[in-house]
C-alpha atoms as a PDB file:
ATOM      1  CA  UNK A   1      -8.342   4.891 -16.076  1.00  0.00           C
ATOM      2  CA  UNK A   2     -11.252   4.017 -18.175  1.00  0.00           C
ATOM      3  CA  UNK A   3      -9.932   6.396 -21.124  1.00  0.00           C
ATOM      4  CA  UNK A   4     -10.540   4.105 -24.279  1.00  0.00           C
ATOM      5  CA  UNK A   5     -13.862   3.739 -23.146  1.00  0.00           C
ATOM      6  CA  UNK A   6     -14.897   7.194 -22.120  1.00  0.00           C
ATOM      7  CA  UNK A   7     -13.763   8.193 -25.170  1.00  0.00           C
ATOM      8  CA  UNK A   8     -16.061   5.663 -27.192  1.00  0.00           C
ATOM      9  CA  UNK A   9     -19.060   6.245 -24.782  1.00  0.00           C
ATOM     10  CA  UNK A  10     -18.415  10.133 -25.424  1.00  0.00           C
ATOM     11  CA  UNK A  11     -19.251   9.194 -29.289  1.00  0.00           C
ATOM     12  CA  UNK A  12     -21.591   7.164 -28.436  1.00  0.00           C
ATOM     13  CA  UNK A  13     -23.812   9.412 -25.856  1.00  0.00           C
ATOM     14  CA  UNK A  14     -23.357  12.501 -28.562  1.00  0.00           C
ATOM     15  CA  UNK A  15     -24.663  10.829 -31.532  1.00  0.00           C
ATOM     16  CA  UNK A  16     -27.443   8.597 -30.047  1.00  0.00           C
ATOM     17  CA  UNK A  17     -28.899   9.957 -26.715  1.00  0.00           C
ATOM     18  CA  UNK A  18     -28.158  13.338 -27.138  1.00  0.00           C
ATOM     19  CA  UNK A  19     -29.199  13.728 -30.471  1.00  0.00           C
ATOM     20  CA  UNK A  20     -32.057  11.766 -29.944  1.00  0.00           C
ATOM     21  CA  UNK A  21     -33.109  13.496 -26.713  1.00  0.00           C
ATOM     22  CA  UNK A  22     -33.244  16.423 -28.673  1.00  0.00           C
ATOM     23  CA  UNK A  23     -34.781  15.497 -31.490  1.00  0.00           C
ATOM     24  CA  UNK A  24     -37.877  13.966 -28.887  1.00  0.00           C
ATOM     25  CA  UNK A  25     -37.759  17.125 -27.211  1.00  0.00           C
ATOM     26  CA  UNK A  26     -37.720  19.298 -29.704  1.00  0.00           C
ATOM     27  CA  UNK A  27     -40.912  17.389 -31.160  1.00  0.00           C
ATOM     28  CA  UNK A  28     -43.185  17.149 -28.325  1.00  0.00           C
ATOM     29  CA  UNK A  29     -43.293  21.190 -28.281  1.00  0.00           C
ATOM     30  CA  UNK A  30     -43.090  21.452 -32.162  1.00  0.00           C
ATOM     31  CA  UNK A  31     -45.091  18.981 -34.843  1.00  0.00           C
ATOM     32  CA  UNK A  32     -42.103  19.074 -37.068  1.00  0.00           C
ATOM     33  CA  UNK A  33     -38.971  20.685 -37.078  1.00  0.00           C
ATOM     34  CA  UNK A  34     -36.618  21.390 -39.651  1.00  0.00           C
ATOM     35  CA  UNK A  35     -32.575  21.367 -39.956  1.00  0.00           C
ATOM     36  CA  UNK A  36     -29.985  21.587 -42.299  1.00  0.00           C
ATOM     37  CA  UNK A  37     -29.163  18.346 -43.399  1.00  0.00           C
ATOM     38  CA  UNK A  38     -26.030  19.117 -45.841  1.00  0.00           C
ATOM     39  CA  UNK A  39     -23.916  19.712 -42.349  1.00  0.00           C
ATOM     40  CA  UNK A  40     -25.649  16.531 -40.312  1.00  0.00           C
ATOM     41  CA  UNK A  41     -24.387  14.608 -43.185  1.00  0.00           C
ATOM     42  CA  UNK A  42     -20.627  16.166 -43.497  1.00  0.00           C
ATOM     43  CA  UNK A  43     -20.635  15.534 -39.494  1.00  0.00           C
ATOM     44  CA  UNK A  44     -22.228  11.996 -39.920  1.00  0.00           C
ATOM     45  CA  UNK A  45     -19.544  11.202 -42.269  1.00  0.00           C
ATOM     46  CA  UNK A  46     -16.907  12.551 -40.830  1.00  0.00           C
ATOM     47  CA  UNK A  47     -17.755  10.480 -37.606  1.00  0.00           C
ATOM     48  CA  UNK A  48     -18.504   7.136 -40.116  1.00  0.00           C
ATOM     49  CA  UNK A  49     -14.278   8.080 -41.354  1.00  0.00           C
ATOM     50  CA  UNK A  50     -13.383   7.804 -37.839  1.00  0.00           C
ATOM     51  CA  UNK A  51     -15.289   4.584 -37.112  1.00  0.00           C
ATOM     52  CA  UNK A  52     -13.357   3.296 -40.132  1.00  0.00           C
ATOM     53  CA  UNK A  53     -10.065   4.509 -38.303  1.00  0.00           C
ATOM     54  CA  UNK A  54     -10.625   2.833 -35.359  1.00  0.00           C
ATOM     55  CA  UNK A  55     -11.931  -0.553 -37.106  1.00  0.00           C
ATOM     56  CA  UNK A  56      -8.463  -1.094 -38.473  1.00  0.00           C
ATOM     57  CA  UNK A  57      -6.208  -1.606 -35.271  1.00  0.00           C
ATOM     58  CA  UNK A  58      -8.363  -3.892 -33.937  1.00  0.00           C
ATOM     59  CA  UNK A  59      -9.267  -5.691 -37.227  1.00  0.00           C
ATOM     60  CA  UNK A  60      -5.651  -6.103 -37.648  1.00  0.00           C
ATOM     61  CA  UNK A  61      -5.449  -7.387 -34.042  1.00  0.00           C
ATOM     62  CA  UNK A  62      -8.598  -9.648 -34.503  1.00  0.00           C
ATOM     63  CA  UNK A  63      -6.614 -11.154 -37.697  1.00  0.00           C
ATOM     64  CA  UNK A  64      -3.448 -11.432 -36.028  1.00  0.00           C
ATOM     65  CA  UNK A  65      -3.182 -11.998 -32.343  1.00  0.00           C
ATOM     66  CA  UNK A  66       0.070 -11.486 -31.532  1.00  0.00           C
ATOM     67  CA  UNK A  67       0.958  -8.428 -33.714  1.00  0.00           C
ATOM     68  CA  UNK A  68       4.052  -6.057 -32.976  1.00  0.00           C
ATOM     69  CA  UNK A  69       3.115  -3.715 -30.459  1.00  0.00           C
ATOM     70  CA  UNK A  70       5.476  -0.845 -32.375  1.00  0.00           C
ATOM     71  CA  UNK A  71       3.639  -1.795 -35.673  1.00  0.00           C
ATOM     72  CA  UNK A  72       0.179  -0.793 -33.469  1.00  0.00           C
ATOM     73  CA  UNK A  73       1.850   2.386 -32.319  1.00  0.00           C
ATOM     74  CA  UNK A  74       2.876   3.311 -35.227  1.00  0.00           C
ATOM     75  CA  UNK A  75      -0.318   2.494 -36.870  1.00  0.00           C
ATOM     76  CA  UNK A  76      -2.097   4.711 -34.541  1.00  0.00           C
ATOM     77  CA  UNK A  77       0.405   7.442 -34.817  1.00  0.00           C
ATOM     78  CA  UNK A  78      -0.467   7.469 -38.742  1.00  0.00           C
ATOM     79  CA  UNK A  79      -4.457   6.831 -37.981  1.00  0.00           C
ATOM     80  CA  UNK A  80      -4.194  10.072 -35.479  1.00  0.00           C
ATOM     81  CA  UNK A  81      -2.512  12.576 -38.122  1.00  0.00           C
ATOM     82  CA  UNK A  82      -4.981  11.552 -40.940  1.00  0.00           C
ATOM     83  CA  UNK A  83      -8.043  11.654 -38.621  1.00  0.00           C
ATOM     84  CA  UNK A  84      -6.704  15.383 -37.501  1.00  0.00           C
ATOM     85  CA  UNK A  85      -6.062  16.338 -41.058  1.00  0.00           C
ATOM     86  CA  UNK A  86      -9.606  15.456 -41.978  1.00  0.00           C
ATOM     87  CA  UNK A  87     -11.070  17.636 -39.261  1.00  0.00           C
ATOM     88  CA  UNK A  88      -8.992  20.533 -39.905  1.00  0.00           C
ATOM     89  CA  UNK A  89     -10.213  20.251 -43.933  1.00  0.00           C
ATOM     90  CA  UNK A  90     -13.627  19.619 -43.173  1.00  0.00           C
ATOM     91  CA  UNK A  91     -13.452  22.977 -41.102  1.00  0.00           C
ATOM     92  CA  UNK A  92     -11.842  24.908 -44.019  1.00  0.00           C
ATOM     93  CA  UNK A  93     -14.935  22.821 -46.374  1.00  0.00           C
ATOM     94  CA  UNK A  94     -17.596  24.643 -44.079  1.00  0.00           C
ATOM     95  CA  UNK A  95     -16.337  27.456 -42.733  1.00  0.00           C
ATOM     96  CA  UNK A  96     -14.500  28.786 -45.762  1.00  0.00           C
ATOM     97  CA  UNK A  97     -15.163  27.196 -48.701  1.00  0.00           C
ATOM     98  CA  UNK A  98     -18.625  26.415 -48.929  1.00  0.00           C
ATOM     99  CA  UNK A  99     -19.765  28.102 -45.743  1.00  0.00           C
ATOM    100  CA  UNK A 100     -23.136  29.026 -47.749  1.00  0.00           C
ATOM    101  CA  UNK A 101     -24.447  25.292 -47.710  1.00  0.00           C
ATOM    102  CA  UNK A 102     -24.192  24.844 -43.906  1.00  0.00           C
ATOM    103  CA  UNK A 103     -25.920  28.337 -42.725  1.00  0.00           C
ATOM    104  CA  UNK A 104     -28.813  27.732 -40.283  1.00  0.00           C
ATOM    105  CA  UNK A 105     -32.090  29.149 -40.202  1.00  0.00           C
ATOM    106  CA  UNK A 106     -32.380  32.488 -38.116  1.00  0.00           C
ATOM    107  CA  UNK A 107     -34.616  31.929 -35.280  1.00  0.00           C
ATOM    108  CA  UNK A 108     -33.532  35.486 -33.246  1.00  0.00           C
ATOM    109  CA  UNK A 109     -36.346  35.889 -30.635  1.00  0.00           C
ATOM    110  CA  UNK A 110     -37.955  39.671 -30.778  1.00  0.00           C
ATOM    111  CA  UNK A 111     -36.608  41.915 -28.353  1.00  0.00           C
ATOM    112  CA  UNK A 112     -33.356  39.707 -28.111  1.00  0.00           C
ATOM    113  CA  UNK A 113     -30.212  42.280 -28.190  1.00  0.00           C
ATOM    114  CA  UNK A 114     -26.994  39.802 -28.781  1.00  0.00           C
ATOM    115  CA  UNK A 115     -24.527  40.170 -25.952  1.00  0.00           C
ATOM    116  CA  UNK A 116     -21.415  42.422 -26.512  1.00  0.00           C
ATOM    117  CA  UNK A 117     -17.887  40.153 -28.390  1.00  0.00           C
ATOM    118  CA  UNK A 118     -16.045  40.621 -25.133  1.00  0.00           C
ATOM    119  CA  UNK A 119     -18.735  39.985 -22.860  1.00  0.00           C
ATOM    120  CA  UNK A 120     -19.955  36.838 -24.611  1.00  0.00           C
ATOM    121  CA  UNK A 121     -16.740  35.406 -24.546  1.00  0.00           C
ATOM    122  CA  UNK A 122     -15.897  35.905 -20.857  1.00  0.00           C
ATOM    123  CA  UNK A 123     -18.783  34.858 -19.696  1.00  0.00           C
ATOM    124  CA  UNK A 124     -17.958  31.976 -22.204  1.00  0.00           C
ATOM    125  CA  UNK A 125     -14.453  31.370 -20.795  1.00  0.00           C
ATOM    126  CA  UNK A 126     -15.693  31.858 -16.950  1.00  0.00           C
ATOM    127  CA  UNK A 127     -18.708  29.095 -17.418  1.00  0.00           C
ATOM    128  CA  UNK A 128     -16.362  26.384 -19.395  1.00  0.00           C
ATOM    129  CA  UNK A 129     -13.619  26.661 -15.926  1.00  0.00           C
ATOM    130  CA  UNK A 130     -16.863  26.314 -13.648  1.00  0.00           C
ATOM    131  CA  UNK A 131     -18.422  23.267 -15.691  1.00  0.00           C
ATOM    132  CA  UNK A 132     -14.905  21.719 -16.038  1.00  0.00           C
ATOM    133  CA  UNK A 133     -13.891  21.145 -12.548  1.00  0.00           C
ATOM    134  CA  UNK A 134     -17.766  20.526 -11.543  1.00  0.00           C
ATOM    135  CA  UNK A 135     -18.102  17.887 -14.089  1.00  0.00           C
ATOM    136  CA  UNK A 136     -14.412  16.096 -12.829  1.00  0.00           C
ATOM    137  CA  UNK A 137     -15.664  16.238  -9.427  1.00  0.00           C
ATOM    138  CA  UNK A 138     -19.169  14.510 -10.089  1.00  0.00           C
ATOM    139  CA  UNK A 139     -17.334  12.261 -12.441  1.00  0.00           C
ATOM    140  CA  UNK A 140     -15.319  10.841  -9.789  1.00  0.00           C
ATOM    141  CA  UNK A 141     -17.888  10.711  -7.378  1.00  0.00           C
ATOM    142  CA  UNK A 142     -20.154   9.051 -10.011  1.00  0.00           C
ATOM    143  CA  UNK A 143     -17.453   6.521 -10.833  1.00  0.00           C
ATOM    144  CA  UNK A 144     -16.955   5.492  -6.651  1.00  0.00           C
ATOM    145  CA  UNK A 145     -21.169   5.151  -6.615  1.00  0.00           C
ATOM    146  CA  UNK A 146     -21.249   3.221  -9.828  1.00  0.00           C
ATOM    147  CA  UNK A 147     -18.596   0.227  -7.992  1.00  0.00           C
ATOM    148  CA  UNK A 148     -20.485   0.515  -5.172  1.00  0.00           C
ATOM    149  CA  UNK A 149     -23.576  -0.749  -6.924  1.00  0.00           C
ATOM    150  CA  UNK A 150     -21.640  -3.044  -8.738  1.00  0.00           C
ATOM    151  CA  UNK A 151     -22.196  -1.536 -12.275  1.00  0.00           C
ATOM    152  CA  UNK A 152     -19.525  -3.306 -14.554  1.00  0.00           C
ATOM    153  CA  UNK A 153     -16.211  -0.821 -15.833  1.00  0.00           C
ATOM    154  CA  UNK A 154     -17.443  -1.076 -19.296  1.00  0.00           C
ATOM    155  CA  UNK A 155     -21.113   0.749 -18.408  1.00  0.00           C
ATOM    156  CA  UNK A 156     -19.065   3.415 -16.131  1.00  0.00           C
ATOM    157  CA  UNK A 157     -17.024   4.345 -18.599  1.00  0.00           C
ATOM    158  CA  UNK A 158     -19.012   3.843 -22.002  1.00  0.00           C
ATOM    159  CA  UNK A 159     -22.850   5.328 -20.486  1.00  0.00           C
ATOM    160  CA  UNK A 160     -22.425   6.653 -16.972  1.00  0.00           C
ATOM    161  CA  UNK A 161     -19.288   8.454 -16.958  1.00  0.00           C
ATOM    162  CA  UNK A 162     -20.325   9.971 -21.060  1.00  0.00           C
ATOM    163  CA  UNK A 163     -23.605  11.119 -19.279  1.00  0.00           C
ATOM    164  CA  UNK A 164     -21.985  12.711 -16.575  1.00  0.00           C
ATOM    165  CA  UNK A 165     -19.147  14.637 -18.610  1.00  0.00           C
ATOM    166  CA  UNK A 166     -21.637  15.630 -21.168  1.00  0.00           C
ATOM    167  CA  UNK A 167     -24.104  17.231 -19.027  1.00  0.00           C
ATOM    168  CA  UNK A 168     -23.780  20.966 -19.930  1.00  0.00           C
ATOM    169  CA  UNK A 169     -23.787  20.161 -23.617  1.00  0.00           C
ATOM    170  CA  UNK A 170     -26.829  18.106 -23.278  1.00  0.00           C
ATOM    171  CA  UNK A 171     -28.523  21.348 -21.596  1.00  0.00           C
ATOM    172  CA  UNK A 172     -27.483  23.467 -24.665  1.00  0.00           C
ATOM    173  CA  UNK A 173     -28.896  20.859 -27.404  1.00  0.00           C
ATOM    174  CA  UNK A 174     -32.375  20.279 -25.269  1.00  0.00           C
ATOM    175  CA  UNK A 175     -32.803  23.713 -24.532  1.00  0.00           C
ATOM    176  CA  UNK A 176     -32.414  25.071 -28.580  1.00  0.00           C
ATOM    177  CA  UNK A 177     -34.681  21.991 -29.432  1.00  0.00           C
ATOM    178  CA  UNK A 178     -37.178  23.390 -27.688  1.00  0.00           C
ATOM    179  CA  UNK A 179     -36.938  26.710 -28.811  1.00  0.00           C
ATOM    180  CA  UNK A 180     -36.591  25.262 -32.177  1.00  0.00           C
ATOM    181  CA  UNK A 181     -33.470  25.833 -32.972  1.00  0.00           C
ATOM    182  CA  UNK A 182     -32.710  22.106 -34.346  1.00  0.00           C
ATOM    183  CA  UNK A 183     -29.715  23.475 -35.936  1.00  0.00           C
ATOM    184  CA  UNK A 184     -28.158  24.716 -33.019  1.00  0.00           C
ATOM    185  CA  UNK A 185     -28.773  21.131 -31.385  1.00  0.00           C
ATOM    186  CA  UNK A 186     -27.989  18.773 -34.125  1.00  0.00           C
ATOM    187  CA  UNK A 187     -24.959  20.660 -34.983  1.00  0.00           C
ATOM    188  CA  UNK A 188     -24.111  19.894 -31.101  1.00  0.00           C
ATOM    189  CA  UNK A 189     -24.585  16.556 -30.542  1.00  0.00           C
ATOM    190  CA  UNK A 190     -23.193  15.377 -34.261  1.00  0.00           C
ATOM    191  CA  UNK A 191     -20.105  18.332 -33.915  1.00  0.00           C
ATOM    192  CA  UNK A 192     -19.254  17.224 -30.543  1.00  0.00           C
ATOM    193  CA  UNK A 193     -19.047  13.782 -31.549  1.00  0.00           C
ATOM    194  CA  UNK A 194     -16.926  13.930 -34.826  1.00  0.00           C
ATOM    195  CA  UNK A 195     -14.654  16.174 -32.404  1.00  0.00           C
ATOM    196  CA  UNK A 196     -14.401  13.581 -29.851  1.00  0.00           C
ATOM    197  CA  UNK A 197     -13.281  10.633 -32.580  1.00  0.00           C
ATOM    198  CA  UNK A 198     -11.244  12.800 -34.999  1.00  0.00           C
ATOM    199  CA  UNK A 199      -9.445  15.222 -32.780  1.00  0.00           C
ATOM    200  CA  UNK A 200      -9.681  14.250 -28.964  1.00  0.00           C
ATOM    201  CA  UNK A 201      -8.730  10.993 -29.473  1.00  0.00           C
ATOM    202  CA  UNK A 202      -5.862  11.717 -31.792  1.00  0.00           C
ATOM    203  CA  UNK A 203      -4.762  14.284 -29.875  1.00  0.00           C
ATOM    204  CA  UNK A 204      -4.385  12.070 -26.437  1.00  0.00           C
ATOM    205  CA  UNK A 205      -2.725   9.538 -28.721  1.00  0.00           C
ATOM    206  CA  UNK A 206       0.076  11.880 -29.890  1.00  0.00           C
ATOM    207  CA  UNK A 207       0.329  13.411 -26.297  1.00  0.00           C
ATOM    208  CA  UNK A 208       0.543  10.350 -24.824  1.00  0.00           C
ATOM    209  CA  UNK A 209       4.541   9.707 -26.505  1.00  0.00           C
ATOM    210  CA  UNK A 210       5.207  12.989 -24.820  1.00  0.00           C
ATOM    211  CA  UNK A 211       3.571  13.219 -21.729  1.00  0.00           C
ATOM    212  CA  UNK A 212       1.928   9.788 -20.910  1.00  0.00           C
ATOM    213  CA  UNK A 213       3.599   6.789 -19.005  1.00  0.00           C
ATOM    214  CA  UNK A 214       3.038   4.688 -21.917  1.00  0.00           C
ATOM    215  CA  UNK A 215       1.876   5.123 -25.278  1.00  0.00           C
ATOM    216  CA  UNK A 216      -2.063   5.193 -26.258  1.00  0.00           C
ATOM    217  CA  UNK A 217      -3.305   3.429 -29.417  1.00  0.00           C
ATOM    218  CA  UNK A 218      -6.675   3.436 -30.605  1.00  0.00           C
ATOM    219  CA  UNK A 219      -7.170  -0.266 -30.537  1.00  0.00           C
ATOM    220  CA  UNK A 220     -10.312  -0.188 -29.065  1.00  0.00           C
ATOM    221  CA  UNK A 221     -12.127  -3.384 -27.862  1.00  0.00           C
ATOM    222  CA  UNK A 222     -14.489  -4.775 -30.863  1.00  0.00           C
ATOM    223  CA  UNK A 223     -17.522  -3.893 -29.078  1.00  0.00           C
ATOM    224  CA  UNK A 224     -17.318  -0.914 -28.822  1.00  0.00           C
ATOM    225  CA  UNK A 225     -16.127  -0.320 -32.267  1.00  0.00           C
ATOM    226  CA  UNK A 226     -19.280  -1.781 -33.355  1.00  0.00           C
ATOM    227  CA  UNK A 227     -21.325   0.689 -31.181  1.00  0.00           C
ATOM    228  CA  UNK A 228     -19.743   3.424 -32.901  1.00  0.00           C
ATOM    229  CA  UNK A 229     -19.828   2.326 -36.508  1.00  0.00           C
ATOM    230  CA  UNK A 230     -23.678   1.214 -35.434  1.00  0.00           C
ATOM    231  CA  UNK A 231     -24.176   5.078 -33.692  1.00  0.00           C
ATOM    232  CA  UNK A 232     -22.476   6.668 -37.064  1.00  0.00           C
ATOM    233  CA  UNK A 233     -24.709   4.707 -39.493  1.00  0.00           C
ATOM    234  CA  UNK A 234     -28.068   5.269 -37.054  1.00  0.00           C
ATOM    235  CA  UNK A 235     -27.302   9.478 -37.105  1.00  0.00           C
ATOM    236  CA  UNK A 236     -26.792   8.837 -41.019  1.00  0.00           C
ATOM    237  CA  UNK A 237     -29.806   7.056 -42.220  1.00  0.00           C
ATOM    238  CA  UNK A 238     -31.674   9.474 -39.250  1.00  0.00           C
ATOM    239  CA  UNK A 239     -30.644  12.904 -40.523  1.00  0.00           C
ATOM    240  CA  UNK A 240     -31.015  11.870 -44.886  1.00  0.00           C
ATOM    241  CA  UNK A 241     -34.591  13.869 -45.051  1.00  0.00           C
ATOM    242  CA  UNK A 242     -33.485  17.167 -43.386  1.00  0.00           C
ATOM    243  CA  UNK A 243     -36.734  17.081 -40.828  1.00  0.00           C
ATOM    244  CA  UNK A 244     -37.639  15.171 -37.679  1.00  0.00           C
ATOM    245  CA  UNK A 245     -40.384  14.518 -35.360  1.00  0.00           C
ATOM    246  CA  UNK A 246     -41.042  13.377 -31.821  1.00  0.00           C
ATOM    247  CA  UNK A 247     -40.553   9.454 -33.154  1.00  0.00           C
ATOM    248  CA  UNK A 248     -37.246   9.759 -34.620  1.00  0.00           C
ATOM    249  CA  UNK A 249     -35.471  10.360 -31.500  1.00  0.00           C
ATOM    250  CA  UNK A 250     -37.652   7.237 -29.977  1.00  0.00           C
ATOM    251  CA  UNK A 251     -35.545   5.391 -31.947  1.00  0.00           C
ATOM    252  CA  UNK A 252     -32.550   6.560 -31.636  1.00  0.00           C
ATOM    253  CA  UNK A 253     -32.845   6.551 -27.841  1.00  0.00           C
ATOM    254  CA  UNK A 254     -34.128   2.913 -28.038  1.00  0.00           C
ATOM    255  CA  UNK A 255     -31.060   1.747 -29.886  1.00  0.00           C
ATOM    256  CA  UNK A 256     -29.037   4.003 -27.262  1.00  0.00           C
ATOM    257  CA  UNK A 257     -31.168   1.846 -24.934  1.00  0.00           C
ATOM    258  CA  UNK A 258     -29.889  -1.355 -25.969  1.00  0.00           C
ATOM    259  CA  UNK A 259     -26.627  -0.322 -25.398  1.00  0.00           C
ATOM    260  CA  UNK A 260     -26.517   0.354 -22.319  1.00  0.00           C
ATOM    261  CA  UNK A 261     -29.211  -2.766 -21.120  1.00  0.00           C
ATOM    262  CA  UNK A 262     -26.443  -4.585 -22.460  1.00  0.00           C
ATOM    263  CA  UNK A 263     -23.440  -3.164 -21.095  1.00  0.00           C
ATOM    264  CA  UNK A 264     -25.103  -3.297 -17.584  1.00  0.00           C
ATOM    265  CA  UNK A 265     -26.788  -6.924 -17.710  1.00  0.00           C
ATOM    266  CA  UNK A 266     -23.213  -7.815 -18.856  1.00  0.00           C
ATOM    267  CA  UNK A 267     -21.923 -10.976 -15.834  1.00  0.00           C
ATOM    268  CA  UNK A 268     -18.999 -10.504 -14.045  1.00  0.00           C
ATOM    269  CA  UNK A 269     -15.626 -12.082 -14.649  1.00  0.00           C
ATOM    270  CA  UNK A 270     -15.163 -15.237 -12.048  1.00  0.00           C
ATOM    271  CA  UNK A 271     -12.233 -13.216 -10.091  1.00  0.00           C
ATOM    272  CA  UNK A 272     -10.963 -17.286  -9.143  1.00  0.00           C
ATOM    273  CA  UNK A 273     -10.131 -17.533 -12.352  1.00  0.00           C
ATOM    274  CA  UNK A 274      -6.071 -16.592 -13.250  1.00  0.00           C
ATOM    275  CA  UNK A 275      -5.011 -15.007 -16.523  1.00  0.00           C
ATOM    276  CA  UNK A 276      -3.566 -18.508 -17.967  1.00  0.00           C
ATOM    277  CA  UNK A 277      -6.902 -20.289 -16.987  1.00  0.00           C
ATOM    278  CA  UNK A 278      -8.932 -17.676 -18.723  1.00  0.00           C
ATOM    279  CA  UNK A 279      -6.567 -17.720 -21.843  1.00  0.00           C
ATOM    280  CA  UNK A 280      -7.082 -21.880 -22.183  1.00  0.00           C
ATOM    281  CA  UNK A 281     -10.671 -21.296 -22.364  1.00  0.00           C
ATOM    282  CA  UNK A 282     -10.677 -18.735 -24.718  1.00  0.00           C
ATOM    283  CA  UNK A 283      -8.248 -20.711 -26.521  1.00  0.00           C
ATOM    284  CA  UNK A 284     -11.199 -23.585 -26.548  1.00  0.00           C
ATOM    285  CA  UNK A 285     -14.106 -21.355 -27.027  1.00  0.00           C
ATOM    286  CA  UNK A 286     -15.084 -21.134 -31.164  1.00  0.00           C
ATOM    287  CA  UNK A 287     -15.292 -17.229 -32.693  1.00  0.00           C
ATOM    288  CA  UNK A 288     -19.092 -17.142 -32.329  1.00  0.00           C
ATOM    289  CA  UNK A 289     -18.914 -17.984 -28.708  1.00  0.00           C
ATOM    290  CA  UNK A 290     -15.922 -15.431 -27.545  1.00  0.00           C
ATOM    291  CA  UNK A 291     -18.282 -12.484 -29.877  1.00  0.00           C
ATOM    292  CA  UNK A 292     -21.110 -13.326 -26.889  1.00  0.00           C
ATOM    293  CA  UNK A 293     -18.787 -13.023 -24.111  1.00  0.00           C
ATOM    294  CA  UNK A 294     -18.688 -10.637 -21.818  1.00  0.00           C
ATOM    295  CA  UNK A 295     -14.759 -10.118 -22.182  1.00  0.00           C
ATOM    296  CA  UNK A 296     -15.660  -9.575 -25.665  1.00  0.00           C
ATOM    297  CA  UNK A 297     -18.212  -6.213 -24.549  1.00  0.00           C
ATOM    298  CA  UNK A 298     -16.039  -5.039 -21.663  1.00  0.00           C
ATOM    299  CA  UNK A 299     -12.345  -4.696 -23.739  1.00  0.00           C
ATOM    300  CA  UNK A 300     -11.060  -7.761 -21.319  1.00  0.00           C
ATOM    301  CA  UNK A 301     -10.564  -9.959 -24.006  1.00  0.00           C
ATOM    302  CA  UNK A 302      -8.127 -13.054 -22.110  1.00  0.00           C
ATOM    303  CA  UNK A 303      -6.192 -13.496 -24.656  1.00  0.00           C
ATOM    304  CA  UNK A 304      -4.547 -10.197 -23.768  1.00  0.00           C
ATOM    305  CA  UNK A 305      -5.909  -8.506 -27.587  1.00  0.00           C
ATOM    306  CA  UNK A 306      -7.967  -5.964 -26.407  1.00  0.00           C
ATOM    307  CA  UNK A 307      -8.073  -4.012 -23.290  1.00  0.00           C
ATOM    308  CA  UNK A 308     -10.110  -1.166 -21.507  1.00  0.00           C
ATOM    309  CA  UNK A 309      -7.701   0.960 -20.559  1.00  0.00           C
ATOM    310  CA  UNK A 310      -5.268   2.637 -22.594  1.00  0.00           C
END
């Protein structure tokens, strides 16, 4: 199972290409379009506190090769409670609290009569079952095309598979852009995200002592702990003026982009090659050569530090 990097493609995918597709979207119909940047930045930074969360375990791995695999468990037990803690507060910060700084802008269309509590949320209930098992069937079948064509386990799980899952979200956050409702999308693509890194993945990680065959951590691979903390600090410096236009999400989908042209021009692992062959080179290879590898992008790191897979 590629769960570590779904998970990190998931942030990725939100924050980049789906808040970039909007934001392109959304100006092509409209010349400028406006959004409330006090809760883009709580959701930016809330996403930058979980880049910093998953930094650590492999920092401390990167530092240390050989560390205690209880002292990573533990560490990610910790990581997990505080990451969950934060979300929870920063719900109470802007739902309760200061709820008055993060209202959107009313954009109710004329004629529009809202749909009844009960109604709305069966409808609601009915659509999330339907989108759930479609979206596990296409991901599977998506998954058995991708290793058909070859693709590389690090772009299945980090852009295809991310793509896939996040289809019906995408739909909501391109379809308010272009109604203008930036709020609606940016609080989509940035709230889904910040979800993903400081609940979902905590959440697995805690589940995973109960119901799991082995324990998760969140010692991700480094690369893709440097597309996230890259992603996080893109949607931050993106979303500082409260406004966008058609040329903001260009660039955010071009650094999406280069992602993904990397993570699919990545060359395959020689399969001749056994586990205590690969470790001797890596063993040989300086620091600036193993950061170009492809080990290094994929989360097969051969000297058994990082892995894919949780």
């Amino acid at each position: 199972m590629l769960v570590k990097a779904s998970i990190a493609g998931a942030i990725v995918t939100n924050t980049l290409f789906m808040l970039g597709a909007s934001f392109l979207l959304g100006g092509l119909a409209h010349h400028v379009q406006a959004y409330n940047r006090i809760a883009a930045r709580l959701q930016a930074g809330l996403l930058f506190l979980a880049t910093v969360a998953l930094l650590i375990p492999s920092a401390v791995a990167a530092a240390d090769p050989t560390p205690a695999a209880s002292f990573i468990t533990r560490l990610s037990v910790g990581l997990s409670v505080l990451l969950m803690a934060a979300y929870a507060l920063g719900l109470v910060f802007s739902l309760k609290t200061h709820r008055e700084f993060f209202a959107g802008e009313e954009h109710a269309e004329e004629g529009e009569a809202p749909w009844p509590l009960g109604l709305a949320l069966g409808t609601l209930a009915a659509v999330t079952v339907i989108v759930a098992l479609v979206s596990e069937v296409f991901v599977e079948s998506v998954q058995e095309a991708a290793k058909t064509f070859g693709m590389s386990p690090a772009f299945v799980g980090f852009i295809v598979v991310a793509l896939v899952g996040g289809a019906a979200e995408m739909a909501s956050a391109f379809s308010g852009a272009r109604k203008n409702r930036l709020d609606l999308s940016v609080g989509i693509a940035l709230g889904s995200a910040s979800q993903i890194a400081l609940f979902v993945a905590p959440v697995l990680v805690l589940l995973s002592h109960v119901l799991g065959p082995a324990p998760m951590d969140l010692k991700f691979w480094p690369g893709a702990v440097i597309m996230i903390l890259i992603a996080a600090l893109t949607a931050f410096l993106m979303t500082t003026s409260g406004q966008s236009a058609w040329f903001v999400g260009v660039l955010l989908l071009m650094v999406y982009l280069i992602f993904a042209m990397t993570l699919y021009l990545l060359p395959p692992r020689n399969q001749d090659d056994g586990p205590d062959t690969e470790r001797w080179r890596a063993n040989q290879l300086p620091q600036t050569t193993r950061l170009r590898s492809p080990a290094f992008w994929e989360g097969s790191d051969p000297t058994g530090s990082f892995e894919l897979a949780s």
